[in-house]
N, C-alpha and C. Protein backbone atom coordinates (compact mmCIF):
# COMPACT_ATOMS: atom_id res chain seq x y z
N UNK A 1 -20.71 17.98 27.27
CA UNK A 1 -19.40 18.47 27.65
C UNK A 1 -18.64 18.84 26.38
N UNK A 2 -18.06 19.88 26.48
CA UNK A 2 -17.74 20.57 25.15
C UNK A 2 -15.80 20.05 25.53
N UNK A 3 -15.00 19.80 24.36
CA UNK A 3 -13.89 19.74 24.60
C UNK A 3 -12.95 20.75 24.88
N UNK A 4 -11.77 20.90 25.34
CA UNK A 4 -11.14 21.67 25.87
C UNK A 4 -10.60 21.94 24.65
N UNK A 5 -9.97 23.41 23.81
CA UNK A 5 -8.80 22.99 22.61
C UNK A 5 -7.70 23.38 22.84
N UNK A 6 -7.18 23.85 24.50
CA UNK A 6 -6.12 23.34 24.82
C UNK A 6 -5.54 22.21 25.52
N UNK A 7 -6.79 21.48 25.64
CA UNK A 7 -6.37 19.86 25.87
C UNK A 7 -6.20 19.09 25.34
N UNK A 8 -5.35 17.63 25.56
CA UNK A 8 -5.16 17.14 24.66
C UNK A 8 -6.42 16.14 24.87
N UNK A 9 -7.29 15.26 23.89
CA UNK A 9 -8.29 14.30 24.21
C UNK A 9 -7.77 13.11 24.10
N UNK A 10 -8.02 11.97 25.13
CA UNK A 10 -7.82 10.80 25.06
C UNK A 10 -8.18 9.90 23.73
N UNK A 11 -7.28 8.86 23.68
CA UNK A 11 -7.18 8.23 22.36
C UNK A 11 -8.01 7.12 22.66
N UNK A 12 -8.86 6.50 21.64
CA UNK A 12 -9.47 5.42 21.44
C UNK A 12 -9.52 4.30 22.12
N UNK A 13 -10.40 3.82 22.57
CA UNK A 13 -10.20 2.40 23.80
C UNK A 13 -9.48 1.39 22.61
N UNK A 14 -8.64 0.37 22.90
CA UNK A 14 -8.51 -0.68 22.14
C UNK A 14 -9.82 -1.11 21.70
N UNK A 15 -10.84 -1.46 22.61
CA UNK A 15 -11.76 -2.10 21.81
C UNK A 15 -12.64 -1.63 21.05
N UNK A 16 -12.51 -0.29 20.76
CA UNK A 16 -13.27 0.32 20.12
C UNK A 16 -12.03 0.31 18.85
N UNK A 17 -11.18 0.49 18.71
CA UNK A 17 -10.21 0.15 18.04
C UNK A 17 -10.48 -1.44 17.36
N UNK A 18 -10.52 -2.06 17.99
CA UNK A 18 -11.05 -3.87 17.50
C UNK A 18 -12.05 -3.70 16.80
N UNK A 19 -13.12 -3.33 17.50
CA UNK A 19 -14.65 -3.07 16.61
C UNK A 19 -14.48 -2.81 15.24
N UNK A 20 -13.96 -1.10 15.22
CA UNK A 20 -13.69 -0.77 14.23
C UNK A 20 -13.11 -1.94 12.89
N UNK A 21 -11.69 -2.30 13.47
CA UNK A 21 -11.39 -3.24 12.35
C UNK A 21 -12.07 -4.44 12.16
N UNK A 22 -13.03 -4.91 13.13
CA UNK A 22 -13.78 -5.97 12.73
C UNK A 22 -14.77 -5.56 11.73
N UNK A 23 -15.53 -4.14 11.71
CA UNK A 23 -16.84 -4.16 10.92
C UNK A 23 -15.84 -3.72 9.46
N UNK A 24 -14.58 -3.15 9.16
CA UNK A 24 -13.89 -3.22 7.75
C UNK A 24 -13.73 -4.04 7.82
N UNK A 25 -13.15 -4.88 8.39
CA UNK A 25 -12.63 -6.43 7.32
C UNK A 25 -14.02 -7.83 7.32
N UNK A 26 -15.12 -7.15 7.63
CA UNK A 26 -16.57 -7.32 7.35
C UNK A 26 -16.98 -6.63 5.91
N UNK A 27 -16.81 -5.42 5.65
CA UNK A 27 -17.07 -4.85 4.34
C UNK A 27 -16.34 -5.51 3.07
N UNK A 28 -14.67 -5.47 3.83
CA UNK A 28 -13.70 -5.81 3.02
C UNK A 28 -14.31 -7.46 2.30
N UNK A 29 -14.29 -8.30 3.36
CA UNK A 29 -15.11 -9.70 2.72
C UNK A 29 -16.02 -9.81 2.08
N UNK A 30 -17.06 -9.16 2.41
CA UNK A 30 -18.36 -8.69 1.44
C UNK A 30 -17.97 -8.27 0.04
N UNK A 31 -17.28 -7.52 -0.20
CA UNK A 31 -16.79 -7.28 -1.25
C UNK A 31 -16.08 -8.06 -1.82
N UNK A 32 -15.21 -8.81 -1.48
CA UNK A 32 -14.17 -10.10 -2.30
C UNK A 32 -14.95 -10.94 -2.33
N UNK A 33 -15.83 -11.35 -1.97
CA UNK A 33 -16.98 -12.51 -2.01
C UNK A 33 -17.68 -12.41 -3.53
N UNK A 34 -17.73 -11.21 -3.57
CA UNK A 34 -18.98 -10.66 -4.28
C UNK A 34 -17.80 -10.16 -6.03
N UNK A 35 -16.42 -10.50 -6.13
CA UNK A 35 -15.95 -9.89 -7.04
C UNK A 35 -15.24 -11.32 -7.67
N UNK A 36 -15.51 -11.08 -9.43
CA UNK A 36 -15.23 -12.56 -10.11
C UNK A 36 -13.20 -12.36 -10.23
N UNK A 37 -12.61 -13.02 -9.90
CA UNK A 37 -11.66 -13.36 -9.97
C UNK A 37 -10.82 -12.97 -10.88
N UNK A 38 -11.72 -13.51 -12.13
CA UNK A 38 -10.89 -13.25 -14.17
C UNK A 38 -10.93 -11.94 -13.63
N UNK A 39 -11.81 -10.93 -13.07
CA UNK A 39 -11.77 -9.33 -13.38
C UNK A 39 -10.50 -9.24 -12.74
N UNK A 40 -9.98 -9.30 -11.95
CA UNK A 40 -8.43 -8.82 -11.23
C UNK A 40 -7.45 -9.28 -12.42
N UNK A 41 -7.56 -10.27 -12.97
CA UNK A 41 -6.16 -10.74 -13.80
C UNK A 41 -5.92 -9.49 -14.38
N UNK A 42 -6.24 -8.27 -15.34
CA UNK A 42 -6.45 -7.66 -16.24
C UNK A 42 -5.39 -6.19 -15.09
N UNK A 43 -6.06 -6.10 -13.95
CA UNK A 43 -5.27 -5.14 -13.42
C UNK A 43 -4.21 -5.67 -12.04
N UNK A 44 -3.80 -7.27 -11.72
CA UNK A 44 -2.75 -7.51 -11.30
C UNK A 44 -1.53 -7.68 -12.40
N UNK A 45 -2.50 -7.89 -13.69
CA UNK A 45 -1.03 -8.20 -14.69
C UNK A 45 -0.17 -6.36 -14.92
N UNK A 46 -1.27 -5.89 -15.04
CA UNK A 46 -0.88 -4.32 -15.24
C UNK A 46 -0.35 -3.75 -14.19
N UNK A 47 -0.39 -4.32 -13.10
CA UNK A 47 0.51 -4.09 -11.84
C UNK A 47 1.79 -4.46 -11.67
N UNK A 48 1.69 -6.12 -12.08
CA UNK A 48 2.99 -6.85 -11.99
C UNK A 48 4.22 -6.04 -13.30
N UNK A 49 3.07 -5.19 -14.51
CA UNK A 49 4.55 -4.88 -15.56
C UNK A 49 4.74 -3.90 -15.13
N UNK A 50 4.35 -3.20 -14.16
CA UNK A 50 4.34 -1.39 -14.05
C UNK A 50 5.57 -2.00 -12.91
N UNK A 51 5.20 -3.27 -12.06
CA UNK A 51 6.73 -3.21 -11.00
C UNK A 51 7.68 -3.79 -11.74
N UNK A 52 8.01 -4.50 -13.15
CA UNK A 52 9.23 -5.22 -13.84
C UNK A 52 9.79 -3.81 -14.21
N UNK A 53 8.83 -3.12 -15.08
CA UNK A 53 9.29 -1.86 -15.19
C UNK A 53 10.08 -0.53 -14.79
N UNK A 54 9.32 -0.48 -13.53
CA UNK A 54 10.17 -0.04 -12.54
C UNK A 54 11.34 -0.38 -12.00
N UNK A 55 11.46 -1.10 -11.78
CA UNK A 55 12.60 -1.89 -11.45
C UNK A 55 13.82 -1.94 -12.32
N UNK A 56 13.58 -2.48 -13.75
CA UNK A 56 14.13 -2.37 -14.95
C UNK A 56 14.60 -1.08 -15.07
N UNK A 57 13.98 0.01 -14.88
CA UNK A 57 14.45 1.08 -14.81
C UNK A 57 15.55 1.48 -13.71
N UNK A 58 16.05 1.18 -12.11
CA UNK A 58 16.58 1.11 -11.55
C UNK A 58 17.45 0.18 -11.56
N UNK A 59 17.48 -1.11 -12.00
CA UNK A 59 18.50 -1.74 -12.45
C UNK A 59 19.36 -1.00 -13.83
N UNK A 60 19.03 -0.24 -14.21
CA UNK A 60 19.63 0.23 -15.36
C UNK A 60 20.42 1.97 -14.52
N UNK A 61 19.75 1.99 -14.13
CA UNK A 61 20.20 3.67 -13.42
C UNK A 61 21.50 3.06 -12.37
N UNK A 62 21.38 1.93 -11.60
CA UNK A 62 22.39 1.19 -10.83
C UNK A 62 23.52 1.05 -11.68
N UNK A 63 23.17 0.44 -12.90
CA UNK A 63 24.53 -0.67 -13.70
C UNK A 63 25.04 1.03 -14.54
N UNK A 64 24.24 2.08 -15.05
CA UNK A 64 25.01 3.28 -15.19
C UNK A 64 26.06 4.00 -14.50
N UNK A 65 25.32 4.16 -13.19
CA UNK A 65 26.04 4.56 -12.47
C UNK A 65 27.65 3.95 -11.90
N UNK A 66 27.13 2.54 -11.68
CA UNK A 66 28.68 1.44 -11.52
C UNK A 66 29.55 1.80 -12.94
N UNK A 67 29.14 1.78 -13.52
CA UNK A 67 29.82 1.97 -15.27
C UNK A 67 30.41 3.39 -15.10
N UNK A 68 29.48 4.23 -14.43
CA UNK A 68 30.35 5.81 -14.57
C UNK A 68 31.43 6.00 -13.50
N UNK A 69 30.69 4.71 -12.67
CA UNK A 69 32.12 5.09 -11.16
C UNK A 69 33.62 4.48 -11.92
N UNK A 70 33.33 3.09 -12.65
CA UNK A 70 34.62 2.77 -13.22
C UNK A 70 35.21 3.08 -14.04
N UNK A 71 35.10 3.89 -14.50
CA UNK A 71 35.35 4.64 -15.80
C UNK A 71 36.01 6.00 -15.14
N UNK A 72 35.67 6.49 -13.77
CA UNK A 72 36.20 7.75 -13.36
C UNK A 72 37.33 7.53 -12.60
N UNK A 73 37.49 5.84 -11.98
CA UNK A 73 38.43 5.41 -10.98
C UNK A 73 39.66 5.29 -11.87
C-alpha cells in the first residue's frame, strides 16, 4: 500500500514509541558502562567554565545596563 501525499499518516503507537526508547537508553548504558570516569572530568570542567563564563558575561551586560539606566534617570 503506497501512501497517500495528500494524507495525513498516522503517528506512532505508544508502544512502539516505548520500544524505541527502551533499545536507546540500552545503547545509552552500554556506553556509560564502558566509559572511564577521569575521561569526563577534562570536558565537564570545560563545560562548567564555558557556563561561569557565560554568565559572567551577562551579569556584567545586566549591572551595565542598571548603571546606564541610573545615570539617565
Amino acid at each position: 500500500m503506497t501512501p497517500n501525499p495528500g494524507c495525513i499518516t498516522s503517528s506512532r503507537s505508544l508502544a512502539d514509541i516505548r520500544a524505541e526508547q527502551a533499545d536507546n537508553l540500552d545503547r545509552i548504558r552500554s556506553r556509560l558502562i564502558s566509559i572511564n570516569v577521569r575521561d569526563l572530568v577534562p570536558f565537564l570542567v570545560a563545560r562548567q567554565v564555558l557556563r561561569t563564563n557565560e554568565m559572567s558575561a551577562v551579569y556584567s551586560i545586566v549591572s551595565c545596563f542598571l548603571f546606564l539606566r541610573k545615570k539617565l534617570s
